[in-house]
C-alpha atoms as a PDB file:
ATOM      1  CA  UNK A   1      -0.612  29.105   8.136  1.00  0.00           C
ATOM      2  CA  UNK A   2      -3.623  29.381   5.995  1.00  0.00           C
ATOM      3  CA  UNK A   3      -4.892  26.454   3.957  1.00  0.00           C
ATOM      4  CA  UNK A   4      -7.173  26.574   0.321  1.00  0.00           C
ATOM      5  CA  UNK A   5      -9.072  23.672   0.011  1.00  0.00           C
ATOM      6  CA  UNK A   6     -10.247  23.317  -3.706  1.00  0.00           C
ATOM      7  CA  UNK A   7     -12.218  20.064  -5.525  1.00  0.00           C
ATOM      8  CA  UNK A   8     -11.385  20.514  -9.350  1.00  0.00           C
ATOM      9  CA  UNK A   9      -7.830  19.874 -10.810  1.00  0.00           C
ATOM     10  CA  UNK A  10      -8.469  23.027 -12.969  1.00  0.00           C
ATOM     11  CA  UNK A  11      -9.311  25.215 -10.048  1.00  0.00           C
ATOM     12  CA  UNK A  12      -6.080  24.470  -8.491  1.00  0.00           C
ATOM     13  CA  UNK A  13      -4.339  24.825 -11.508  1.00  0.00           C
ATOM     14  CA  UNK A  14      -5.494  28.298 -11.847  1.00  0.00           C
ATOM     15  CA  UNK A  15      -4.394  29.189  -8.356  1.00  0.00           C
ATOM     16  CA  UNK A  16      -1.065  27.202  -8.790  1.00  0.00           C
ATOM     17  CA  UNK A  17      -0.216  29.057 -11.534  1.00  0.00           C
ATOM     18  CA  UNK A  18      -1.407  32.420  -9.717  1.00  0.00           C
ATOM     19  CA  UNK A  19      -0.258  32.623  -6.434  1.00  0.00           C
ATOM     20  CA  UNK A  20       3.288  31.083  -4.551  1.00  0.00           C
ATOM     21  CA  UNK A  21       2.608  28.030  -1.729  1.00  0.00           C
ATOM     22  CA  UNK A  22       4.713  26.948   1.061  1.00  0.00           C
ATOM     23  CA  UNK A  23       3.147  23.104   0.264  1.00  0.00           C
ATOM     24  CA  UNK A  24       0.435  21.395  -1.847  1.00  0.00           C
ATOM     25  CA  UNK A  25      -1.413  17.905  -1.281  1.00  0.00           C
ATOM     26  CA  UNK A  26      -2.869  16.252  -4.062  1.00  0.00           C
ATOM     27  CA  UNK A  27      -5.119  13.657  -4.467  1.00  0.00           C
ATOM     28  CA  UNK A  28      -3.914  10.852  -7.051  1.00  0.00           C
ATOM     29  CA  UNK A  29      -7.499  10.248  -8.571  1.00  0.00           C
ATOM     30  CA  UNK A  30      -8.393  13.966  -8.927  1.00  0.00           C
ATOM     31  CA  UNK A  31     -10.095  14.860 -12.135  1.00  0.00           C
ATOM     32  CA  UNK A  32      -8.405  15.478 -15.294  1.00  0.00           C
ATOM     33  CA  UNK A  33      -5.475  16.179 -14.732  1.00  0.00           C
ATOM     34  CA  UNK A  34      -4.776  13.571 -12.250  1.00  0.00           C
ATOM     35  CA  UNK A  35      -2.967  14.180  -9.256  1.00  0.00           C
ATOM     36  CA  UNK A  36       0.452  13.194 -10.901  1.00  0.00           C
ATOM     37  CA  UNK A  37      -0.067  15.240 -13.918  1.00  0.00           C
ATOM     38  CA  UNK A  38      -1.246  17.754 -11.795  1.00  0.00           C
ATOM     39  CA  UNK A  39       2.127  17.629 -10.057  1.00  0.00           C
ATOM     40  CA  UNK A  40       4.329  17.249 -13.456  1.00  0.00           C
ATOM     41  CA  UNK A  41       2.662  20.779 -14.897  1.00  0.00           C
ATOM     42  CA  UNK A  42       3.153  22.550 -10.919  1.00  0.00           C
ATOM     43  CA  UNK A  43       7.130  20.932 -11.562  1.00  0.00           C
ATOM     44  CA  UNK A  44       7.397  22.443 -15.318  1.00  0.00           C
ATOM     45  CA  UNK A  45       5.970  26.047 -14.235  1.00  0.00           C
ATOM     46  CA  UNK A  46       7.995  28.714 -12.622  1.00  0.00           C
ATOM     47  CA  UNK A  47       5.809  29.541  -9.556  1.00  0.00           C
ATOM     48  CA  UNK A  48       5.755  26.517  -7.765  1.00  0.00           C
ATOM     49  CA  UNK A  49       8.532  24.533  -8.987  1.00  0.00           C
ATOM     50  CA  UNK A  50      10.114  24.190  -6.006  1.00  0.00           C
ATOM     51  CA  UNK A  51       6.938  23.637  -3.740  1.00  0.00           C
ATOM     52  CA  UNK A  52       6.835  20.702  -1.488  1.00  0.00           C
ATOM     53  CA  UNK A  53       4.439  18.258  -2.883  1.00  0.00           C
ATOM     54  CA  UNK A  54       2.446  15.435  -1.234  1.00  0.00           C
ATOM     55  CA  UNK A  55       0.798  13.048  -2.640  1.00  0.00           C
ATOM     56  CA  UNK A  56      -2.049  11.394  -1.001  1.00  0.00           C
ATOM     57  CA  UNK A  57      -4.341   8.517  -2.026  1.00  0.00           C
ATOM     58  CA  UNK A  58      -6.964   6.035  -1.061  1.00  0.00           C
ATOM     59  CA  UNK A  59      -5.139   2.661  -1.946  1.00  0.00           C
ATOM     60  CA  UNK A  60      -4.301   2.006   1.090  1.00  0.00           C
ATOM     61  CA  UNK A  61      -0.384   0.812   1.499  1.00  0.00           C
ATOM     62  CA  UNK A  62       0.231   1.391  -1.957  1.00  0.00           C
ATOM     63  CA  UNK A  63       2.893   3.852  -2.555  1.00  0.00           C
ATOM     64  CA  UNK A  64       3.104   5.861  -5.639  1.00  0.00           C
ATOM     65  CA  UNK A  65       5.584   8.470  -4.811  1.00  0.00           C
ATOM     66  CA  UNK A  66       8.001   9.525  -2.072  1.00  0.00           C
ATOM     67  CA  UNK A  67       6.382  11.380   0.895  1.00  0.00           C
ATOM     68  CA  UNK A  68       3.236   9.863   0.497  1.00  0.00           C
ATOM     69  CA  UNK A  69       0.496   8.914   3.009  1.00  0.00           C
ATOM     70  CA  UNK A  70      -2.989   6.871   2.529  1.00  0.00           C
ATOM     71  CA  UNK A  71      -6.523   8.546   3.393  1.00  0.00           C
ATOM     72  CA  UNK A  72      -7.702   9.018   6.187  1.00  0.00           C
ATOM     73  CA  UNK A  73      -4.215   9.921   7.555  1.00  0.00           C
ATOM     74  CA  UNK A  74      -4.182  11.955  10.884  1.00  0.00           C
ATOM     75  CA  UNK A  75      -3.563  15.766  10.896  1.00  0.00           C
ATOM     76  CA  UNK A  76      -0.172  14.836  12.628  1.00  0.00           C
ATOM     77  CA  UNK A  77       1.039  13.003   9.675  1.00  0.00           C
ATOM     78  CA  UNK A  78       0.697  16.062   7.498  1.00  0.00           C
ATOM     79  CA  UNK A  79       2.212  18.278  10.268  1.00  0.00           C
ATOM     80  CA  UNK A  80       5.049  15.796  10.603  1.00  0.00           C
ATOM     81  CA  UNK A  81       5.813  16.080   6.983  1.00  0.00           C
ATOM     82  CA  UNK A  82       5.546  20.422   6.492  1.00  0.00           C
ATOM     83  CA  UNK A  83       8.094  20.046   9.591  1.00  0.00           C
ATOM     84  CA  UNK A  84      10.046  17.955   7.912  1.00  0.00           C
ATOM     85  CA  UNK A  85       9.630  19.857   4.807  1.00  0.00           C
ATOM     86  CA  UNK A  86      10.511  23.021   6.323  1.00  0.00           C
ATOM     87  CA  UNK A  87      13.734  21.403   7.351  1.00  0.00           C
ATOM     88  CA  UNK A  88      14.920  19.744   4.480  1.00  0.00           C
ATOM     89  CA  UNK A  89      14.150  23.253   2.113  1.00  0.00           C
END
């Protein structure tokens, strides 16, 4: 599985509105747009819709959204969840 690791909400925009993933992590405090608006425009397109989305912040235990898991998390915690995303689709 290849992985695109980008650093402006606008750049992943662009290639969210481009190109079909099997899953997308998002930072809550991204730039304008923020991670959750980020994820509301991905959820009103047509591409990506129906992506699996993680959300992933530094606020320690707080929990924003489902599926979510605080920074630094270990690599296994984001394999466990494209498993378990794989399974679920």
């Amino acid at each position: 599985m290849e992985s695109l690791t980008l650093i402006s909400s606008n750049q992943a925009a662009t290639h969210l509105s481009r190109e079909k993933f099997a899953a997308i992590f998002l930072d809550v405090h991204m730039p304008s747009p923020n991670g959750i608006a980020l994820t509301q425009q991905i959820r009103a397109s047509g591409l990506n819709r129906t992506t699996p989305i993680a959300i992933i912040t530094a606020e320690g235990d707080t929990v924003l959204c489902s599926g979510e898991h605080s920074k630094p998390a270990p690599v296994s915690s984001y394999s466990n969840l494209l498993i378990a995303t794989a399974y679920s689709a």
